[in-house]
C-alpha atoms as a PDB file:
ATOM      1  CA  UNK A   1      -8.728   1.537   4.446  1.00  0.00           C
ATOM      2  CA  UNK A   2      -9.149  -2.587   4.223  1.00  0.00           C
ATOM      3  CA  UNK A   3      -6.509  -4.837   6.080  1.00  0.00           C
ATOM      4  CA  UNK A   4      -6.783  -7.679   3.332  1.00  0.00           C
ATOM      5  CA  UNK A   5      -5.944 -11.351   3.894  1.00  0.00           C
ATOM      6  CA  UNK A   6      -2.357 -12.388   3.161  1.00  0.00           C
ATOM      7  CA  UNK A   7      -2.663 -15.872   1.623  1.00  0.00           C
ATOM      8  CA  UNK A   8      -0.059 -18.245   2.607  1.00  0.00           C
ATOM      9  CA  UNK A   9       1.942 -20.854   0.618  1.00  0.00           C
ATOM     10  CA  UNK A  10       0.518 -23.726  -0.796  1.00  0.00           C
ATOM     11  CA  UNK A  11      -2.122 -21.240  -2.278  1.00  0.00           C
ATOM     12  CA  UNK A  12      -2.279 -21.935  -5.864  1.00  0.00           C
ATOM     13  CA  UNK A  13      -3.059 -18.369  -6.985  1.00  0.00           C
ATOM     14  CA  UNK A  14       0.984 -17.459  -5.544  1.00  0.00           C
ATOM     15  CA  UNK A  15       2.462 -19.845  -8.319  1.00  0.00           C
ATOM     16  CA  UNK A  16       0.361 -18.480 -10.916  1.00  0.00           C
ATOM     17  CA  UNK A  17       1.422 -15.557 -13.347  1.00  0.00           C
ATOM     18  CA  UNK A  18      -0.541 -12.461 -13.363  1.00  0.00           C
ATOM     19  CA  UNK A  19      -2.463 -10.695 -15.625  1.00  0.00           C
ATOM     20  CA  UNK A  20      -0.921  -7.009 -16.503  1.00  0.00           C
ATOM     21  CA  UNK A  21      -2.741  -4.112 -15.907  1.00  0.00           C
ATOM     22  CA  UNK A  22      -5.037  -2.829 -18.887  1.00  0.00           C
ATOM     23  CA  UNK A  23      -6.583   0.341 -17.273  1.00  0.00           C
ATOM     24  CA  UNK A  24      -5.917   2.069 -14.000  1.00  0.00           C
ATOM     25  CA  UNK A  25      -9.476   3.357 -12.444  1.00  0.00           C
ATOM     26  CA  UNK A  26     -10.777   4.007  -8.766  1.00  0.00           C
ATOM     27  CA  UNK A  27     -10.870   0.153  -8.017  1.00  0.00           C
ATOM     28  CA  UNK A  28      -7.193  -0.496  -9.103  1.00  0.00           C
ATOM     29  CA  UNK A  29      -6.307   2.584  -6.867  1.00  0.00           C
ATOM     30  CA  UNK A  30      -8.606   1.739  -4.046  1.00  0.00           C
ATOM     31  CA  UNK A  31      -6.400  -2.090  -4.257  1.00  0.00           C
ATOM     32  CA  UNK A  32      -3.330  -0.068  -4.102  1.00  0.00           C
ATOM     33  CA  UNK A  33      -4.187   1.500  -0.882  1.00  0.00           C
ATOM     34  CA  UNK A  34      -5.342  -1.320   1.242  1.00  0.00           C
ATOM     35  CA  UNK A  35      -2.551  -3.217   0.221  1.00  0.00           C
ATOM     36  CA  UNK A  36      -0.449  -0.762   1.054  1.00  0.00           C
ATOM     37  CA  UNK A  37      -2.376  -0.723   4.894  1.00  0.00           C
ATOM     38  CA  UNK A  38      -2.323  -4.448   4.855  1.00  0.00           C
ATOM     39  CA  UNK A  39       1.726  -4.167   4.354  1.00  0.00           C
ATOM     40  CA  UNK A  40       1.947  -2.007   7.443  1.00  0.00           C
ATOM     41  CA  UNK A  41      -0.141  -3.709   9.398  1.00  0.00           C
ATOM     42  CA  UNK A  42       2.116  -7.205   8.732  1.00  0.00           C
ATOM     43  CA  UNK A  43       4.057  -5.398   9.353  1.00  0.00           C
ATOM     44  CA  UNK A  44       6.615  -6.110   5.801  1.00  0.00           C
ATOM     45  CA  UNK A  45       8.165  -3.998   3.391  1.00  0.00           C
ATOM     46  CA  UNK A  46       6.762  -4.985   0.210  1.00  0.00           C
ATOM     47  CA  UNK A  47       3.329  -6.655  -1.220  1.00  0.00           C
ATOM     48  CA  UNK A  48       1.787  -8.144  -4.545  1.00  0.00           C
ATOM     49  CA  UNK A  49      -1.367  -8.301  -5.558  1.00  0.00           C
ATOM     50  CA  UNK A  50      -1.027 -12.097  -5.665  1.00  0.00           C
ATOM     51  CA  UNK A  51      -0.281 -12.700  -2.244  1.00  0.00           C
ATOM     52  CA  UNK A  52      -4.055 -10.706  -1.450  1.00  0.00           C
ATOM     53  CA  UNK A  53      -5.655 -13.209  -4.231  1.00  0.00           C
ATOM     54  CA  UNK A  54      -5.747 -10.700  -7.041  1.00  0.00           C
ATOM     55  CA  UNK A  55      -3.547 -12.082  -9.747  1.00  0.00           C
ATOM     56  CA  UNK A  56      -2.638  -8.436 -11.535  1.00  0.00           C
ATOM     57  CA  UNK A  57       1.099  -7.257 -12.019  1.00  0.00           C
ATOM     58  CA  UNK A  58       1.030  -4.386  -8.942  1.00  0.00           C
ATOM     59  CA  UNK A  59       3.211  -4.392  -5.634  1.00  0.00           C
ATOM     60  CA  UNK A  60       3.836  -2.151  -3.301  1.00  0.00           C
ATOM     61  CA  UNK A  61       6.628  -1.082  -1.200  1.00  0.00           C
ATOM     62  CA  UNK A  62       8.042   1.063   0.908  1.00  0.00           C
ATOM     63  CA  UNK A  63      11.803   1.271   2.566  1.00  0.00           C
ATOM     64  CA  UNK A  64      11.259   4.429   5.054  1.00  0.00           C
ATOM     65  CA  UNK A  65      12.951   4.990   7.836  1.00  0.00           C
ATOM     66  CA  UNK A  66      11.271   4.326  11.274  1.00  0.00           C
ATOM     67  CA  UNK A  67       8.265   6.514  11.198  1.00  0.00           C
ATOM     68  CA  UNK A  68       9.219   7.890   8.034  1.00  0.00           C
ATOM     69  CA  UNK A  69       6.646   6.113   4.801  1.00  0.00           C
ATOM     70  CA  UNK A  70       7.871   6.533   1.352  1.00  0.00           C
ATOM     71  CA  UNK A  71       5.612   4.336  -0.211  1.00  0.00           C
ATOM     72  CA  UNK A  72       5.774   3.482  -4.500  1.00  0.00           C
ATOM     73  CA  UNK A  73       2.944   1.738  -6.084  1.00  0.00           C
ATOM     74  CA  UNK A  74       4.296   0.028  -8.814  1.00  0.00           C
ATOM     75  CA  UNK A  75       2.214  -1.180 -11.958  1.00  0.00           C
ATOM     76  CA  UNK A  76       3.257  -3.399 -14.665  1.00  0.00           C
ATOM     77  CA  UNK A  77       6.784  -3.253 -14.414  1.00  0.00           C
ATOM     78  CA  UNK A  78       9.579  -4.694 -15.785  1.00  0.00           C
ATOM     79  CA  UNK A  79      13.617  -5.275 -15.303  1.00  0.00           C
ATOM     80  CA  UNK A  80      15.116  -3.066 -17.910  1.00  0.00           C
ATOM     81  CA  UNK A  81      18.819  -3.259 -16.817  1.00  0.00           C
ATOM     82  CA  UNK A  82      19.859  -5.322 -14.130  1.00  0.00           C
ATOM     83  CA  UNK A  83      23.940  -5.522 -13.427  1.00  0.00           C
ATOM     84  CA  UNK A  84      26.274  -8.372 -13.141  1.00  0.00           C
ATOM     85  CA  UNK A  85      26.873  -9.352  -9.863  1.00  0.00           C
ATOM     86  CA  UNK A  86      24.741 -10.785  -7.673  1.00  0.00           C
ATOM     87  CA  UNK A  87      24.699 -10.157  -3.680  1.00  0.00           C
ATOM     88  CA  UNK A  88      23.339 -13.628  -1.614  1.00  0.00           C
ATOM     89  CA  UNK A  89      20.945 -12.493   1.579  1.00  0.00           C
ATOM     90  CA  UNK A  90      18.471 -13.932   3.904  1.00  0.00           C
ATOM     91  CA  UNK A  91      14.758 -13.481   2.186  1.00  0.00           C
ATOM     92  CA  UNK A  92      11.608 -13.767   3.975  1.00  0.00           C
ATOM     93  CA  UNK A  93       7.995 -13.167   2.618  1.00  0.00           C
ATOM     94  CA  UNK A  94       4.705 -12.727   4.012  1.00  0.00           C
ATOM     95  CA  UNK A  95       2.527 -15.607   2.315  1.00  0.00           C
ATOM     96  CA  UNK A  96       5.297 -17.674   4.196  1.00  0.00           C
ATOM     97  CA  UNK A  97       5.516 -16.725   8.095  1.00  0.00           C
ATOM     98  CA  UNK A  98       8.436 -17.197   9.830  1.00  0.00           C
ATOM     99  CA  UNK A  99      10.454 -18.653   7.245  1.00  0.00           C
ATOM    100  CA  UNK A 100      13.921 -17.757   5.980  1.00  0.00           C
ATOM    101  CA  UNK A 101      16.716 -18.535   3.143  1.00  0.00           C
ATOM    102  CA  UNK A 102      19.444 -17.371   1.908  1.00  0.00           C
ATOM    103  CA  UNK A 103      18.622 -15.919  -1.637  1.00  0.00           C
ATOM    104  CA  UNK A 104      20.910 -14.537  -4.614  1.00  0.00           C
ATOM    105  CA  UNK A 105      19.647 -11.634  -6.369  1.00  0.00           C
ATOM    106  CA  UNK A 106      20.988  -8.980  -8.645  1.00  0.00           C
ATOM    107  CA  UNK A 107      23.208  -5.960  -6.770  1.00  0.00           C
ATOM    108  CA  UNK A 108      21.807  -3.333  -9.255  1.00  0.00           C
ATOM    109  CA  UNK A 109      18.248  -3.237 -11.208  1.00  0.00           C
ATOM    110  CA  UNK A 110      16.509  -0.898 -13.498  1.00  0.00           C
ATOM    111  CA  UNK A 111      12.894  -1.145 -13.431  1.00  0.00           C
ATOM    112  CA  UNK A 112      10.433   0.358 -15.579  1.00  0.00           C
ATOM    113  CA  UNK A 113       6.705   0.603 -14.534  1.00  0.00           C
ATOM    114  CA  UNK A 114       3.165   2.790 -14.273  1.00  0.00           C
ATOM    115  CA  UNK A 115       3.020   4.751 -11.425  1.00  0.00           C
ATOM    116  CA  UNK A 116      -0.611   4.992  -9.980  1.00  0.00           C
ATOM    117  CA  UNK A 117      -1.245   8.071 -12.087  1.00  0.00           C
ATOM    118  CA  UNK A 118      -0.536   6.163 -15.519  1.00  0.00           C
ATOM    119  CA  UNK A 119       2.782   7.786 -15.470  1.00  0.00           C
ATOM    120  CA  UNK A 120       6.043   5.871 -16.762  1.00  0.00           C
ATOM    121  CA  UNK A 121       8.837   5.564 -14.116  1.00  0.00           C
ATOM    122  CA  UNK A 122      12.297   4.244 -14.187  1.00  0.00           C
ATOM    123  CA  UNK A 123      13.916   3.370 -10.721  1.00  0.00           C
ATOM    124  CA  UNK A 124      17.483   2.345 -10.604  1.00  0.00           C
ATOM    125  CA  UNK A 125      17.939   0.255  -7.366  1.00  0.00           C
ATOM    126  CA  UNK A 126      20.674  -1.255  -5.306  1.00  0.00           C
ATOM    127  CA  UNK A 127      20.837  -3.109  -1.551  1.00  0.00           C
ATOM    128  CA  UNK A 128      17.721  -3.688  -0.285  1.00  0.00           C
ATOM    129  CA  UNK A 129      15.518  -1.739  -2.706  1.00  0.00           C
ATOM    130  CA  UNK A 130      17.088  -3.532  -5.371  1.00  0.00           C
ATOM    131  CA  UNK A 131      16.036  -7.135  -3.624  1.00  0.00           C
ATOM    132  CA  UNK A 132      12.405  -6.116  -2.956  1.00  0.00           C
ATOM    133  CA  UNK A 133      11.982  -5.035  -6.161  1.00  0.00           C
ATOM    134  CA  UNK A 134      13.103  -8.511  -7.547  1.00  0.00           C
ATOM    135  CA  UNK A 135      11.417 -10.707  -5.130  1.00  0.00           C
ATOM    136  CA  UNK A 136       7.641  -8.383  -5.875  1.00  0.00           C
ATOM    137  CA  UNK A 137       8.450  -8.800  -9.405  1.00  0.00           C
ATOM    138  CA  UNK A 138       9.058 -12.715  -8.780  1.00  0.00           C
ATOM    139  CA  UNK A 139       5.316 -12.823  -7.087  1.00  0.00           C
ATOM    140  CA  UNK A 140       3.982 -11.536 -10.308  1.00  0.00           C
ATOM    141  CA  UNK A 141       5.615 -14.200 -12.198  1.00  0.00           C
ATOM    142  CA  UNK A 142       4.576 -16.832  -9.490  1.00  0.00           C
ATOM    143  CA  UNK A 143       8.133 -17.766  -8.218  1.00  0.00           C
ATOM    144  CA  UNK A 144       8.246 -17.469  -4.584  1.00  0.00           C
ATOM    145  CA  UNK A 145      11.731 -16.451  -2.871  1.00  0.00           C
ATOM    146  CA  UNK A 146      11.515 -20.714  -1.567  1.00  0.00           C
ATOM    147  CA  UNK A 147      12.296 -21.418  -5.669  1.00  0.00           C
ATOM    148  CA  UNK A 148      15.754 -19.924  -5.753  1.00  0.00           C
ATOM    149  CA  UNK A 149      17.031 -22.281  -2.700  1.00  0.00           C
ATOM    150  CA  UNK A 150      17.949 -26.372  -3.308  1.00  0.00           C
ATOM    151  CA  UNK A 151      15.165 -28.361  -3.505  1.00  0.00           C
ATOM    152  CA  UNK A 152      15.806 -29.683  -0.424  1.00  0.00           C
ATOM    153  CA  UNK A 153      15.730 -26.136   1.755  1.00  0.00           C
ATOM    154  CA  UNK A 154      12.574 -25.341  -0.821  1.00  0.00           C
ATOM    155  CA  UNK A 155      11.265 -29.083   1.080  1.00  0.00           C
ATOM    156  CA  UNK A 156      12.136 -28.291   4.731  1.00  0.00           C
ATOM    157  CA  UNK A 157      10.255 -24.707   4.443  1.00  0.00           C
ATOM    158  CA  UNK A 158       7.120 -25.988   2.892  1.00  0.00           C
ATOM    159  CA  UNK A 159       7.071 -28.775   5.451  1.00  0.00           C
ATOM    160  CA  UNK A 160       7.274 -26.137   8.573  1.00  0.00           C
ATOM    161  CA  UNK A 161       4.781 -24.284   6.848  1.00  0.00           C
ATOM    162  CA  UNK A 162       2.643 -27.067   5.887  1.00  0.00           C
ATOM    163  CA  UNK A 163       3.478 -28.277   9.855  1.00  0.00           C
ATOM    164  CA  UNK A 164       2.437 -25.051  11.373  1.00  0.00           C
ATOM    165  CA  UNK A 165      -0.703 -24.966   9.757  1.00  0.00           C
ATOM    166  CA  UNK A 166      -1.668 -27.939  11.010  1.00  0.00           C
ATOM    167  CA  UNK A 167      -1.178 -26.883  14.199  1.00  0.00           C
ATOM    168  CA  UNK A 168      -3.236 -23.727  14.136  1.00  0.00           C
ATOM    169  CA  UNK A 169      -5.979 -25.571  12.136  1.00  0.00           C
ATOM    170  CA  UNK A 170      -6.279 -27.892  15.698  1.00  0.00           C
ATOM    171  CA  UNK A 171      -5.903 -25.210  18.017  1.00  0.00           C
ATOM    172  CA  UNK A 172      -8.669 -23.372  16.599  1.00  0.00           C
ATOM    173  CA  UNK A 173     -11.428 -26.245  16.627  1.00  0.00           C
END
């Protein structure tokens, strides 16, 4: 398997909605996969196809234990239920290293989606599979965890980011 590039926030293509899924072949699959090795390798526990450059509606995720994978490829999906409290916790995300808020999401979701087979699942989540599932389904939308904080915490992240690149972009001339 690939290790893909994780593009990083101010990348257009992560604030851009994505197309859904019209056929599952060997090349959807095959993106699956390496996402799924470039997720591991990050190391995180969840990844969109937007955040590799390909603007589709798949993620991947997986919440194993240590050592343990239980990976779901999830295709197309959608919030079907969701419930009606929401639970506030520190978010990070991989096209935006090292940075943290505190984000409100739903406790409880229902999502509906194509498994890599074609088949339709139904997950109902809470706690932390419940928040990955959200934020994923947010990078297929194009929101980015940094649009549910203030503006100005959204402001202070992009300029660290923005700061940091900087910084590697003169270390490596």
């Amino acid at each position: 398997m690939a290790i893909l590039d994780i593009i990083e926030a101010p990348d257009r293509r992560l604030t851009t909605k994505s197309a859904p899924v019209e056929r599952i072949d060997a090349e959807l699959v095959d993106l699956l996969e390496h996402m799924l090795e470039t997720m591991y390798a990050a190391p995180g526990i969840g990844l969109a196809a937007p955040q590799v450059g390909v603007l589709r509606r798949v993620f991947v995720a997986d919440l194993g234990g240590e050592g343990e994978r239980a990976p779901i490829h999830v295709i197309n999906p959608e919030i079907i239920a969701r419930s009606e409290t929401v639970n506030i916790a520190e978010e990070g995300c991989l096209s935006l290293p090292k940075q943290f808020g505190e984000v409100a999401r739903f406790d409880q979701v229902r999502v509906r989606f194509l498994d890599r087979d074609g088949a339709t699942q139904e997950i109902e989540a809470n706690g932390l599979l419940a928040r990955c599932l959200q934020h994923e389904i947010d990078h297929l939308e194009g929101i980015l965890f940094v649009d549910h904080l203030s503006a100005l915490k959204r402001t202070m992240i992009l300029r660290r980011l923005a700061k940091a690149k900087r910084a590697q972009q003169r270390e490596s001339v």
